[in-house]
Protein backbone atom coordinates (compact mmCIF):
# COMPACT_ATOMS: atom_id res chain seq x y z
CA UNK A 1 111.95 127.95 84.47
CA UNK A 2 113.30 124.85 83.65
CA UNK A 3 115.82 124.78 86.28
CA UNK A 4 113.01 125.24 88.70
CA UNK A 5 111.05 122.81 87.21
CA UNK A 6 113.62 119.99 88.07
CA UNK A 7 114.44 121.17 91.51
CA UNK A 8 110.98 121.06 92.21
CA UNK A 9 110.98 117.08 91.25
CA UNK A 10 114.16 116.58 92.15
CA UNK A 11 112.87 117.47 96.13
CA UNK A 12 111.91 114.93 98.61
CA UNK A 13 113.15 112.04 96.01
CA UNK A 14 115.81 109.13 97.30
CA UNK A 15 117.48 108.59 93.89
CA UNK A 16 117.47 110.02 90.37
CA UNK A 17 118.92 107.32 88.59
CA UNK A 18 121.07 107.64 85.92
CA UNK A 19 122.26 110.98 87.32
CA UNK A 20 121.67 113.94 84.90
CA UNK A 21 119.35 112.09 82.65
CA UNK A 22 115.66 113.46 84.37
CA UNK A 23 116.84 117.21 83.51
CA UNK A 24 118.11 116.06 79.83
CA UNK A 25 114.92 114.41 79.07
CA UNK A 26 112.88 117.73 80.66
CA UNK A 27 115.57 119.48 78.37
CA UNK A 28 113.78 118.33 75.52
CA UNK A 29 110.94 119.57 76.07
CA UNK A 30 109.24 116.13 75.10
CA UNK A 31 105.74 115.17 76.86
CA UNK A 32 107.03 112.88 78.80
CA UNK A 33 105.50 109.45 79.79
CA UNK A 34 105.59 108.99 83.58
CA UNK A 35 104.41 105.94 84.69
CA UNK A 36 103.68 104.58 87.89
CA UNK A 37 102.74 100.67 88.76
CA UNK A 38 100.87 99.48 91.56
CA UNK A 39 99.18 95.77 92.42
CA UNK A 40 96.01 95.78 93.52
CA UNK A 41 96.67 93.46 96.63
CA UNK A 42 93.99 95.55 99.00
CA UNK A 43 91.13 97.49 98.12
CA UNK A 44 92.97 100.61 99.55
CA UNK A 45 95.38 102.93 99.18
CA UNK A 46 96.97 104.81 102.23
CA UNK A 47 99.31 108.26 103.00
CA UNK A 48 102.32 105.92 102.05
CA UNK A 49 101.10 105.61 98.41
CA UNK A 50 100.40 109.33 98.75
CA UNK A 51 103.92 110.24 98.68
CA UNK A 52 104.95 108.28 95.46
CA UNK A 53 101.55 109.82 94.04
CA UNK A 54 102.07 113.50 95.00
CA UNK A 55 105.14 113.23 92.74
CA UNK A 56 103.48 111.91 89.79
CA UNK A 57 101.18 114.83 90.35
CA UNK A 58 103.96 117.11 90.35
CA UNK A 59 104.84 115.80 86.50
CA UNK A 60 100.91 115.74 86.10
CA UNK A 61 100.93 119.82 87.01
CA UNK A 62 104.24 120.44 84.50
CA UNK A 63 102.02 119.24 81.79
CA UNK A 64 103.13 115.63 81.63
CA UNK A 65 101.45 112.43 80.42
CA UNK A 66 100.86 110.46 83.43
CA UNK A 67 100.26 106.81 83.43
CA UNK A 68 98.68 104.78 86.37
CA UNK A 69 99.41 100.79 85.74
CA UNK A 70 97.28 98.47 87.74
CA UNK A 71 99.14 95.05 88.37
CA UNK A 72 96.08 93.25 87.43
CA UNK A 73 98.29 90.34 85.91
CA UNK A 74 101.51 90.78 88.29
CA UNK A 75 99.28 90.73 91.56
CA UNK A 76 98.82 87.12 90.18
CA UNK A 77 102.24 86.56 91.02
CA UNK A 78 102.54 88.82 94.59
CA UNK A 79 105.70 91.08 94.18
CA UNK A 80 108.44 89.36 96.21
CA UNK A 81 110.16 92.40 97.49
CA UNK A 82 111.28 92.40 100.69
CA UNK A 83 109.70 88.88 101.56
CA UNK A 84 111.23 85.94 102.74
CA UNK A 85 108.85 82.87 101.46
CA UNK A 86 106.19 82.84 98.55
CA UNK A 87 103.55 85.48 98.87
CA UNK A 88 99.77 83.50 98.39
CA UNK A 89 98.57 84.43 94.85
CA UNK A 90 95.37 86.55 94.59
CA UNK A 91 92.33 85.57 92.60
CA UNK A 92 91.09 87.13 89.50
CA UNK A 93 87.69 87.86 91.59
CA UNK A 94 89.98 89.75 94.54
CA UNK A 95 92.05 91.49 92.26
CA UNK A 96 88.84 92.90 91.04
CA UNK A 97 87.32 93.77 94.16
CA UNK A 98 90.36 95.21 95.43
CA UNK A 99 90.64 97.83 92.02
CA UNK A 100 87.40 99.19 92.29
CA UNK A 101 87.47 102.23 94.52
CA UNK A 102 91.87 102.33 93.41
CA UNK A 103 90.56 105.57 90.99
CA UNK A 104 88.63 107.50 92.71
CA UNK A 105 91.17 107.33 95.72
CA UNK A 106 93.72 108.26 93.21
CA UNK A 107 91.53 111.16 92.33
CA UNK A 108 92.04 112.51 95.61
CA UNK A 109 95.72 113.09 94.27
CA UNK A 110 95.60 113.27 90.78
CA UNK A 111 93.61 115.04 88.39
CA UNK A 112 91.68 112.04 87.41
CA UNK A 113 90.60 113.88 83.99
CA UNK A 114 93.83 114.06 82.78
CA UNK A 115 95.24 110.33 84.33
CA UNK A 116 95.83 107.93 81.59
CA UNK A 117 94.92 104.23 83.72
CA UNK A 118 96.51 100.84 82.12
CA UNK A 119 96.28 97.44 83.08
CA UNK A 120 99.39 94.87 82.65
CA UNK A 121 96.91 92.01 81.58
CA UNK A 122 96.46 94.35 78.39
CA UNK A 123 99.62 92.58 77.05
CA UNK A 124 100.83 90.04 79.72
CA UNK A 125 97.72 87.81 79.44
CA UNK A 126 98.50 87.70 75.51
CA UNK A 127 101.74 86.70 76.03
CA UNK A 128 102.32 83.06 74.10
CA UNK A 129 105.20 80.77 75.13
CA UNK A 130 107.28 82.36 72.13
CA UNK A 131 106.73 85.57 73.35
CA UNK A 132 108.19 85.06 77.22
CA UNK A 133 111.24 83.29 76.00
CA UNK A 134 111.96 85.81 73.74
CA UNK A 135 111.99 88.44 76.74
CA UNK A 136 113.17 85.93 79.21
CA UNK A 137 116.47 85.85 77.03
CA UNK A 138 117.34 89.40 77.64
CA UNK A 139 117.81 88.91 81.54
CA UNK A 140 120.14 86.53 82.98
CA UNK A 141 119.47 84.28 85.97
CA UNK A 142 122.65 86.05 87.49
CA UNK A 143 120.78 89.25 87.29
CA UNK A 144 117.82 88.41 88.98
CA UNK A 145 119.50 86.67 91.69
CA UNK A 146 121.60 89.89 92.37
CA UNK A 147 118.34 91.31 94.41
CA UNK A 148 118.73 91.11 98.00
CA UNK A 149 115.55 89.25 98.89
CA UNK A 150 116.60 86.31 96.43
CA UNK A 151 120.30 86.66 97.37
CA UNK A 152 119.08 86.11 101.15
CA UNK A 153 116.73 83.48 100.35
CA UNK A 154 119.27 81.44 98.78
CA UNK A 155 121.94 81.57 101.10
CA UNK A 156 119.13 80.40 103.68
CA UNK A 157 118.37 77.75 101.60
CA UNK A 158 114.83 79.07 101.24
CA UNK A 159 112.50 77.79 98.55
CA UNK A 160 112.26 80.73 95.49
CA UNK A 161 109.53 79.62 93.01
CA UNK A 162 109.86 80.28 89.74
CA UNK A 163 107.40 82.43 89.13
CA UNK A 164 108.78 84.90 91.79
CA UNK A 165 111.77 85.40 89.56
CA UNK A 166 109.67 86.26 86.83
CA UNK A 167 108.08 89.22 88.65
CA UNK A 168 110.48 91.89 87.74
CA UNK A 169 111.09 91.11 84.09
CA UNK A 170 106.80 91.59 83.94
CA UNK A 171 106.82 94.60 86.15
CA UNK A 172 110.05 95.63 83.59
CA UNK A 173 108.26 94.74 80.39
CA UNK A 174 105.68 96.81 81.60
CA UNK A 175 107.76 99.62 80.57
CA UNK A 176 108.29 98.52 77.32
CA UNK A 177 104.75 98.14 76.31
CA UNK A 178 104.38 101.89 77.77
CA UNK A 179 107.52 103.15 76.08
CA UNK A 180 107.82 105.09 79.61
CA UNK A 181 110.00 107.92 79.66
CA UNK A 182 110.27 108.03 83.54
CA UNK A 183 109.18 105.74 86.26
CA UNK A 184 107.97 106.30 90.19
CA UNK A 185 108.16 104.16 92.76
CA UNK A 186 109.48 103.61 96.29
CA UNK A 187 112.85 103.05 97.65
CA UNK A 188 111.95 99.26 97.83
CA UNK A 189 111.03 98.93 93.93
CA UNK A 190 114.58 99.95 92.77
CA UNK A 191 115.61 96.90 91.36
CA UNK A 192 112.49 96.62 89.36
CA UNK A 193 112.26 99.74 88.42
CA UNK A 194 116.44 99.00 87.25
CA UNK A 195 114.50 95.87 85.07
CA UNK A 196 112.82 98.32 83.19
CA UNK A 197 115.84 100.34 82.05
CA UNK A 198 117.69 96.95 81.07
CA UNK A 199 114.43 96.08 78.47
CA UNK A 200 113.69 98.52 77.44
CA UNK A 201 117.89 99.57 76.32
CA UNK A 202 117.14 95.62 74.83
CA UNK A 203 114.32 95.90 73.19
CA UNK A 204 115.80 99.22 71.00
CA UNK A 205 113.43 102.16 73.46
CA UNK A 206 115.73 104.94 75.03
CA UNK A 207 115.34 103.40 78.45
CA UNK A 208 113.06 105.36 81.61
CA UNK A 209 114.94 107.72 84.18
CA UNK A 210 113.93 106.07 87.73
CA UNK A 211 112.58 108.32 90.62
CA UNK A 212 112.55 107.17 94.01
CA UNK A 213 110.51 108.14 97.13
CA UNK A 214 111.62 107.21 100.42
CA UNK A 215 109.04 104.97 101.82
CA UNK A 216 107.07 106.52 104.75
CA UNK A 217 106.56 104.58 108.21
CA UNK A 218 103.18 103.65 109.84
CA UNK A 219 101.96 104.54 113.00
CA UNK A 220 104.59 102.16 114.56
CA UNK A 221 107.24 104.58 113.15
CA UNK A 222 109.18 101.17 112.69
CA UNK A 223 108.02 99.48 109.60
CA UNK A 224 106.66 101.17 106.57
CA UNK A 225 103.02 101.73 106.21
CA UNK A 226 100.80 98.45 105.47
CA UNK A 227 97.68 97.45 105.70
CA UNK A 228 98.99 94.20 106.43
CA UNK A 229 101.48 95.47 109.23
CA UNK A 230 98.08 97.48 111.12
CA UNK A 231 99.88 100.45 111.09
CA UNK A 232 98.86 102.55 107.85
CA UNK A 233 96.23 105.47 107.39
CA UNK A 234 93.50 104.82 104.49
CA UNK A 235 92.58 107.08 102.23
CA UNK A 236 88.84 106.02 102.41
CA UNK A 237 89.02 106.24 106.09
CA UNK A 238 86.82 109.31 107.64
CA UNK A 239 88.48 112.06 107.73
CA UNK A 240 88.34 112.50 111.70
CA UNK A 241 89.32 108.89 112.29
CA UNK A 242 92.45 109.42 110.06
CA UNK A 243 93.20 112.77 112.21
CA UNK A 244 93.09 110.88 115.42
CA UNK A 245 95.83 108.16 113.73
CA UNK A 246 97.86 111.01 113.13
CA UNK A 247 98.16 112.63 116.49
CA UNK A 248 98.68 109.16 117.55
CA UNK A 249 102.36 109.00 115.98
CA UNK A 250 105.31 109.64 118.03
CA UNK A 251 107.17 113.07 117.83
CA UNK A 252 109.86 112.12 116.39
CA UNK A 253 107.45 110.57 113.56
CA UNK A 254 105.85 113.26 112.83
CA UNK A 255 108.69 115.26 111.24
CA UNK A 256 108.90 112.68 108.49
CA UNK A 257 105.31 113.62 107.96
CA UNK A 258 105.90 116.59 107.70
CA UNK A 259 108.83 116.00 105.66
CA UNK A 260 107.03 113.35 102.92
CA UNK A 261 103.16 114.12 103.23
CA UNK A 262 103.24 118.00 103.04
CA UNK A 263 106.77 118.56 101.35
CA UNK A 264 108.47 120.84 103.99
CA UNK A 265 111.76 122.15 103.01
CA UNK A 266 114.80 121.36 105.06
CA UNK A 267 114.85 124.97 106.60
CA UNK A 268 111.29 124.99 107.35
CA UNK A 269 111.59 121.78 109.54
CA UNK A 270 114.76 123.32 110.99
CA UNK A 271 113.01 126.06 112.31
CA UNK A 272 109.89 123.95 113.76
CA UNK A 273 112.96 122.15 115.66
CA UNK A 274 114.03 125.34 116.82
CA UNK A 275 110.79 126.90 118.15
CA UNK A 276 110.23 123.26 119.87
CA UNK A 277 113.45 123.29 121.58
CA UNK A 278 113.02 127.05 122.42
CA UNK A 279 109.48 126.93 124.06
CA UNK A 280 108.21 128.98 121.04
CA UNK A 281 106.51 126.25 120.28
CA UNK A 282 104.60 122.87 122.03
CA UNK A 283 105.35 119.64 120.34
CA UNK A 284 101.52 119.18 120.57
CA UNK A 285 100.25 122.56 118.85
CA UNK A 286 102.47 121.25 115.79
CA UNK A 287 101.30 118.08 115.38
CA UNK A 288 97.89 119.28 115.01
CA UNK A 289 98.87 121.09 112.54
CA UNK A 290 100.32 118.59 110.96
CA UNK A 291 97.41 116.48 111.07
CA UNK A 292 95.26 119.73 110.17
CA UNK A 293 97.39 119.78 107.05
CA UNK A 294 97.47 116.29 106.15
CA UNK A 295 93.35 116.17 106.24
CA UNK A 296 93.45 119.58 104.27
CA UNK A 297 95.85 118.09 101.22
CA UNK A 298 94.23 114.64 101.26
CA UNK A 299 90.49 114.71 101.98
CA UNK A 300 89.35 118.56 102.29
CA UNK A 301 89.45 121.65 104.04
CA UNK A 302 85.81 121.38 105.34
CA UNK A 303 87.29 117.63 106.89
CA UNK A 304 90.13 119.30 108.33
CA UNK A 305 88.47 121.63 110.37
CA UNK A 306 85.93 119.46 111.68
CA UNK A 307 88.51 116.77 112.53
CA UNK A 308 90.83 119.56 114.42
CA UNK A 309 87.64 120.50 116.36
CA UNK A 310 86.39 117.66 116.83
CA UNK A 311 89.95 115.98 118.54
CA UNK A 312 90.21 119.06 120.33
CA UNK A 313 86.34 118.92 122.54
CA UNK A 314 86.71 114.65 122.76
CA UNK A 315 90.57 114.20 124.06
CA UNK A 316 91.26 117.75 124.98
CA UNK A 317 88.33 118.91 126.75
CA UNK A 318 87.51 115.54 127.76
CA UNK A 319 83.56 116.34 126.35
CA UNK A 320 82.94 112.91 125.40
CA UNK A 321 79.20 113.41 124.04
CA UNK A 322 81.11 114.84 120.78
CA UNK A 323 82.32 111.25 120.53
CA UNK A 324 82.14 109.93 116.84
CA UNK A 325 78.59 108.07 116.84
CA UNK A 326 78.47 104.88 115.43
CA UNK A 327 75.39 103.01 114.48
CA UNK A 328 75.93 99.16 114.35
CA UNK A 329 73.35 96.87 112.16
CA UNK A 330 70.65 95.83 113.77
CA UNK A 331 71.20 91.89 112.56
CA UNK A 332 75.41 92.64 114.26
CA UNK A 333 75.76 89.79 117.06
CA UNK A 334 74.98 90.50 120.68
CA UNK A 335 77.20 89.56 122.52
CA UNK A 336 79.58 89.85 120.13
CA UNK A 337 83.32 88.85 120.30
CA UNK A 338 85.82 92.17 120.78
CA UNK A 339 87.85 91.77 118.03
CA UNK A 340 84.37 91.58 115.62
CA UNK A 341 83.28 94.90 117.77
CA UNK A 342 86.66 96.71 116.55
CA UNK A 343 86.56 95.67 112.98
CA UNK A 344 82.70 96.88 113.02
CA UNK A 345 83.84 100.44 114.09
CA UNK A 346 86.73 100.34 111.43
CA UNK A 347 88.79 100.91 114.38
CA UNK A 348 91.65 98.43 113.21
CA UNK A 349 92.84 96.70 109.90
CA UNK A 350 93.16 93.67 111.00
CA UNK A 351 92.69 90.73 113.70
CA UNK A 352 96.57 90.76 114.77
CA UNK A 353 95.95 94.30 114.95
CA UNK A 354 92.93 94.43 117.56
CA UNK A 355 95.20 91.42 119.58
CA UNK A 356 97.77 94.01 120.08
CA UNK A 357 95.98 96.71 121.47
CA UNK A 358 93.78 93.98 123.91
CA UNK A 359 96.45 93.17 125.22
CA UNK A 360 98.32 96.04 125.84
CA UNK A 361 95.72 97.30 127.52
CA UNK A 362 94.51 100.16 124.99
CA UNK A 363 90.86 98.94 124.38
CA UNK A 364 88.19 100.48 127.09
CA UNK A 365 84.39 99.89 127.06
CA UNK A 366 82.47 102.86 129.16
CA UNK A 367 85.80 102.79 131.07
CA UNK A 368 86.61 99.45 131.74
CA UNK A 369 89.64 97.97 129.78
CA UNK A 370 89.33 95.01 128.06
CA UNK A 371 92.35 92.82 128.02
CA UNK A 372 91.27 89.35 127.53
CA UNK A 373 91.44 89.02 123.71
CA UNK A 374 88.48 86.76 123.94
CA UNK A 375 86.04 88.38 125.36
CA UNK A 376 82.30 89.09 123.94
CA UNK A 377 80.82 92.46 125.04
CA UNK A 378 77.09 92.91 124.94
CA UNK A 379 76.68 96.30 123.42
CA UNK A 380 73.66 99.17 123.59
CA UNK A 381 73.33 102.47 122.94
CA UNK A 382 75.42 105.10 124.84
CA UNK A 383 78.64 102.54 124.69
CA UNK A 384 81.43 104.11 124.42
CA UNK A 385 84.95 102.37 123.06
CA UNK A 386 88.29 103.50 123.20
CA UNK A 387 90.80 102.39 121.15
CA UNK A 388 94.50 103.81 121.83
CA UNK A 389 94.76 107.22 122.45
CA UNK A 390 93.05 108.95 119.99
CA UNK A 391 89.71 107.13 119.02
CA UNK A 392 86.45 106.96 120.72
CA UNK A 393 83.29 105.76 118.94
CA UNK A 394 80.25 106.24 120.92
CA UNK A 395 77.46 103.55 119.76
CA UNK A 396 73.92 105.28 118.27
């Protein structure tokens, strides 16, 4: 049992650091504390944070305590992973906006009756002057400036504010204050998730095992998935819209999909290579089902089939009266500029976004494309807009 039990977390994970330690501590047969952190720096959460979250709800399903941390306090500071200048800091008023839907999107992972939710500003906010030196002496400067982003930054002769370097020791404290036993995170949040360890071993706790995910790519199957980037799938998004995103990534995308989202084995995407190659099976009847199957895990069956049917009579069949309606406010502008048209249809995430797909000639209005990223339409009822491949909104 317990042998399965760790192959089944050990699957689909990046690293297990230190080696050995995650089946020791399952060994025990201590409730563990698995804790995973997240900064509330958009009011939603998308299939990329579903992979790191399906994983905490594998240790949620062995009987595990799980703990969800919202950054309240650290999205202050704007984690500097990855970046190459100082991220804007978020107000108290959008950090609270952008938390209030995070649990019951969770919930559509997690058994939200048995999730345990935290916030860093529990302890970080009653932190006295005292208090951070006293932490602040158990990392070294020539620790911090081992991460890659920092190391970069420096050799560029890039500005790093002080604050930034403070990041990790909070998102490592964390840890401490939790007394975690294991933490999640993505393939990017190593080195914090490394700070963690290092505390805690300082501050006299047995320090946390670290899991890592590999981080998923957006639509662009480039970049990971971000709100930010344009290229992610929401988890509040309707159900059908989210289906069309999906058959919207390329082929060669959508075995990591099937990989991270719905956990395939190894062999069982071996063989879906196989029939593909064969002629068994069409590259397009599997990524239906892989978008069937996505809709199924993350929103519901009922969703799922309606989506599937749904793609198949508008962009199959080409019966365009099955169109997703869409009824715009009465008090909406008319004329009204493209971009505002887009964003009203939840179509894209952001104004860079709707730019892209002007002018690369993927928007259409009752057939006409619209390149000029400029232009106002006047809109009525009947309109239909096409965005991409696989979305078409017809206006109520």
């Amino acid at each position: 049992m317990f042998n399965k039990d760790l192959e089944k977390l050990m699957a689909g994970t990046a690293q297990v650091l230190p080696k050995g330690e995650l089946g020791k501590k399952l060994e025990s047969g201590k409730k563990l504390k698995i804790k995973l952190g997240m900064d509330p720096t958009s009011p939603d959460l998308h299939l990329g944070h579903a992979v790191v979250l399906s994983k905490m709800k594998q240790f949620q399903d062995l009987g595990h305590q799980v703990i969800f941390l919202i950054g309240d306090f650290t999205a202050r500071i704007g984690d500097p992973t990855g970046k190459s200048k100082t991220r804007p800091a978020l107000t108290e008023k959008e950090i609270k906006e952008n938390t209030k839907t995070y649990f019951d999107q969770v919930g559509k992972i997690l058994d939200s009756n048995k999730v345990i939710v935290r916030y860093n500003s529990e302890w970080l906010d009653k932190l006295s002057a005292a208090d951070l030196v006293k932490i602040a002496a158990k990392v070294t400067v020539s620790q911090i400036i081992e991460r890659e982003d920092f190391a970069n930054r420096l050799e560029k002769k890039q500005a790093i504010s002080l604050h930034e370097l403070l990041y990790p020791v909070f998102q490592g404290y964390d840890s401490v204050e939790l007394q975690a036993d294991v933490e999640l995170g993505g393939t990017d949040q190593t080195f914090n998730l490394l700070m963690g360890r290092t505390l805690q071993e300082r501050f006299g706790q047995e320090p946390q095992v670290i899991l890592t995910v590999p981080l998923l790519e957006g639509l662009d199957g480039v970049e990971k998935m971000s709100k930010s980037l344009g290229n992610a799938i929401g988890l509040n998004e309707p159900a059908s819209q989210a289906f069309g995103k999906l058959m919207s990534v390329s082929d060669k995308l959508m075995w990591r999909y099937f990989e991270l989202l719905l956990n395939n084995t190894a062999a069982e995407i071996k063989q879906m290579h196989k029939d593909v190659e064969s002629g068994k099976l069409h590259p397009m009847t599997l990524k239906k089902q892989m978008a069937h199957d996505v809709i199924k895990k993350f929103w519901s069956e009922k969703d799922a089939i309606a989506a599937l049917q749904s793609f198949e009579d508008v962009f199959q069949k080409k019966d365009y009266s099955k169109a997703t309606e869409f009824k715009i406010a009465q008090d909406t502008a008319n004329p009204i500029w493209i971009v505002d048209l887009l964003k009203a249809l939840n179509s894209v995430e952001s104004t860079s976004e709707a730019r892209r797909l002007i002018e690369s000639g993927a928007v259409s209005v009752d057939g006409e494309k619209v390149v000029d990223f400029k232009a106002t339409i006047t809109w009525k009822s009947g309109m239909q807009i096409k965005v991409g491949k696989h979305k078409i909104f017809q206006i109520k």
